[in-house]
C-alpha atoms as a PDB file:
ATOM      1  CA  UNK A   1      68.116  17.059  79.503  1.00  0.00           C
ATOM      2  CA  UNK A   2      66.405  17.105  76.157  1.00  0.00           C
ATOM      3  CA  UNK A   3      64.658  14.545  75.130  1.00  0.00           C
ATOM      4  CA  UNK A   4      64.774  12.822  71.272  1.00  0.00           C
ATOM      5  CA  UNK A   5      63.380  14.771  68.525  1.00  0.00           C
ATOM      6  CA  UNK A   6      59.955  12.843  67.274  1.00  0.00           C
ATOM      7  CA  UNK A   7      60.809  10.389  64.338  1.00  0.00           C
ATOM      8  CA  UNK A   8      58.147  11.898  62.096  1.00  0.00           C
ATOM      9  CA  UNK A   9      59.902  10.235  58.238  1.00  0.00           C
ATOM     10  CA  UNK A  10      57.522   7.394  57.339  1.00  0.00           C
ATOM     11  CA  UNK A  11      60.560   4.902  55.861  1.00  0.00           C
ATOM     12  CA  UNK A  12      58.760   2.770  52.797  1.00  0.00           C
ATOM     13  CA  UNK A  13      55.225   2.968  55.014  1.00  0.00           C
ATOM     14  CA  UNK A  14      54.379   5.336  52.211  1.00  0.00           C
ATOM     15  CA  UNK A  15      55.304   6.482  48.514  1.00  0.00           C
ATOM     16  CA  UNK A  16      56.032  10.333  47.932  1.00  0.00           C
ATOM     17  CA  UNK A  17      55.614  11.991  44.674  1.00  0.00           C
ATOM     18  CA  UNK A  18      59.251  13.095  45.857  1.00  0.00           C
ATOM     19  CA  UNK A  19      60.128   9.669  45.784  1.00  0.00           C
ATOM     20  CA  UNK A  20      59.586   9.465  42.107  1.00  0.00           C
ATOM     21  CA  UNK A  21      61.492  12.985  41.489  1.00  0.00           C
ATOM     22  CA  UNK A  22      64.301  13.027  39.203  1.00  0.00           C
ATOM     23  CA  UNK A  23      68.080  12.188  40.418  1.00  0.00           C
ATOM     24  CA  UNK A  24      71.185  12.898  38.463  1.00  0.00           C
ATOM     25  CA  UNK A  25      74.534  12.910  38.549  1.00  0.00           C
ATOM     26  CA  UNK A  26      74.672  16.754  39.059  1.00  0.00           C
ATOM     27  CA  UNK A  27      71.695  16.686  41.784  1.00  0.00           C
ATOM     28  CA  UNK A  28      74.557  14.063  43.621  1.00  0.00           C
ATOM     29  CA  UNK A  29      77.627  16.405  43.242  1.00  0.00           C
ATOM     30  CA  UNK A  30      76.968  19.082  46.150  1.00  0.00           C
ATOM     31  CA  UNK A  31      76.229  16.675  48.523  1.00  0.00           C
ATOM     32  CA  UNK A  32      78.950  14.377  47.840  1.00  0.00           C
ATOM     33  CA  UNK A  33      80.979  16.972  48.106  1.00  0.00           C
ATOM     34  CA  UNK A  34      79.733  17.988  50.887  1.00  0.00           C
ATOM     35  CA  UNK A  35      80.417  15.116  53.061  1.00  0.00           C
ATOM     36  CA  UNK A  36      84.022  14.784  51.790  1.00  0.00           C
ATOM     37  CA  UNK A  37      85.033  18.669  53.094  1.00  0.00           C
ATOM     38  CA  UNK A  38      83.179  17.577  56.320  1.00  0.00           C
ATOM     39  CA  UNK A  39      85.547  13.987  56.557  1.00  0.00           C
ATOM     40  CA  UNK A  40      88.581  16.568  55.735  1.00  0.00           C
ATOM     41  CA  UNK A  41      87.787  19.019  58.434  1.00  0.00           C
ATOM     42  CA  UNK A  42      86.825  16.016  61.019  1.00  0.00           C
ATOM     43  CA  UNK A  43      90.167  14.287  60.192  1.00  0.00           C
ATOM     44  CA  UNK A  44      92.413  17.678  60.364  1.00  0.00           C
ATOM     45  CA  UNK A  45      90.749  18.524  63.589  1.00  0.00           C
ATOM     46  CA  UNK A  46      91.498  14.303  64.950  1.00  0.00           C
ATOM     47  CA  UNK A  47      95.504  15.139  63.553  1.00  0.00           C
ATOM     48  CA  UNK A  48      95.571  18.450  65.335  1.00  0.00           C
ATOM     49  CA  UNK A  49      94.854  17.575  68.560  1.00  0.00           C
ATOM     50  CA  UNK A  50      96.590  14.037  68.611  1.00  0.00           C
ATOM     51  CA  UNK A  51      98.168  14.687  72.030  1.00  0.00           C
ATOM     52  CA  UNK A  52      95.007  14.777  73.925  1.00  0.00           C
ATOM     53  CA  UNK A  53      93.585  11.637  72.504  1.00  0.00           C
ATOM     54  CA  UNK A  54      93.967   9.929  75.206  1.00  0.00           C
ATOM     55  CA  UNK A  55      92.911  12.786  77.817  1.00  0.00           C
ATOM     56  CA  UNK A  56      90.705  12.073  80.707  1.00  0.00           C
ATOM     57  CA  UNK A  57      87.033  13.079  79.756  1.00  0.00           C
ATOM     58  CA  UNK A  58      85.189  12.243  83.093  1.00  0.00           C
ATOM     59  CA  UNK A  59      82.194  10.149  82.032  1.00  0.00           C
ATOM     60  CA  UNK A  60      82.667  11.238  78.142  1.00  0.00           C
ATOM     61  CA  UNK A  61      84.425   9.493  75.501  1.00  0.00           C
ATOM     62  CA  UNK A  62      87.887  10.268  74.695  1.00  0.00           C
ATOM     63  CA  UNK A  63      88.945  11.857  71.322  1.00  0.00           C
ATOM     64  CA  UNK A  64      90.320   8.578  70.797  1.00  0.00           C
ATOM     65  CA  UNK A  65      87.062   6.490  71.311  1.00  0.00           C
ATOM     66  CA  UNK A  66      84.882   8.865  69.488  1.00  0.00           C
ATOM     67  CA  UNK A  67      87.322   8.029  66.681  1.00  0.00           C
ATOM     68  CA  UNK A  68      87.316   4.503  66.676  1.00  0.00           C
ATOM     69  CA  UNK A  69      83.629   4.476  67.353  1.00  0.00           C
ATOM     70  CA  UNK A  70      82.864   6.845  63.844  1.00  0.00           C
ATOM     71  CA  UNK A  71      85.419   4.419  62.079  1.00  0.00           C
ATOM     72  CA  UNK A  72      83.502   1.323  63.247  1.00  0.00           C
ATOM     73  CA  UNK A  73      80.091   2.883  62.588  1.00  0.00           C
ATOM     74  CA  UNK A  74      81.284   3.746  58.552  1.00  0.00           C
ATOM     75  CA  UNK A  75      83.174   0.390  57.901  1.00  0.00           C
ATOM     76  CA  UNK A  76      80.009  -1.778  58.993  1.00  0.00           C
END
């Protein structure tokens, strides 16, 4: 089993002169983008296999589950 991957990001401990870096609208595009093919592709994937939602995983999650786990994890 591998173990977690060191948390080595300092959160507001510290300022970066990357912190104070320029944003704008265009720097935002790519990513946002981004993320919405990655939502597409998760939900064609979830609609192709719809028939083995509910399929026996052993001691993993169902397609189902992992579903309605990412849904409650992105409406909270």
């Amino acid at each position: 089993m591998v173990g977690p991957a060191p948390d080595l990001w300092r959160g507001r401990a510290v300022t970066l002169a990357s912190d104070w870096a320029p944003f704008t609208e265009q720097d935002l595009d790519e990513p946002t983008a981004q993320i919405k093919r990655i939502a597409q592709v998760f939900a064609m994937r979830l609609f192709a296999t719809r028939e083995q939602w509910d399929a026996p995983a052993g001691n993993e999650w169902t397609v189902r589950e992992i579903a309605e786990h990412v849904t409650e994890a992105t409406t909270t």
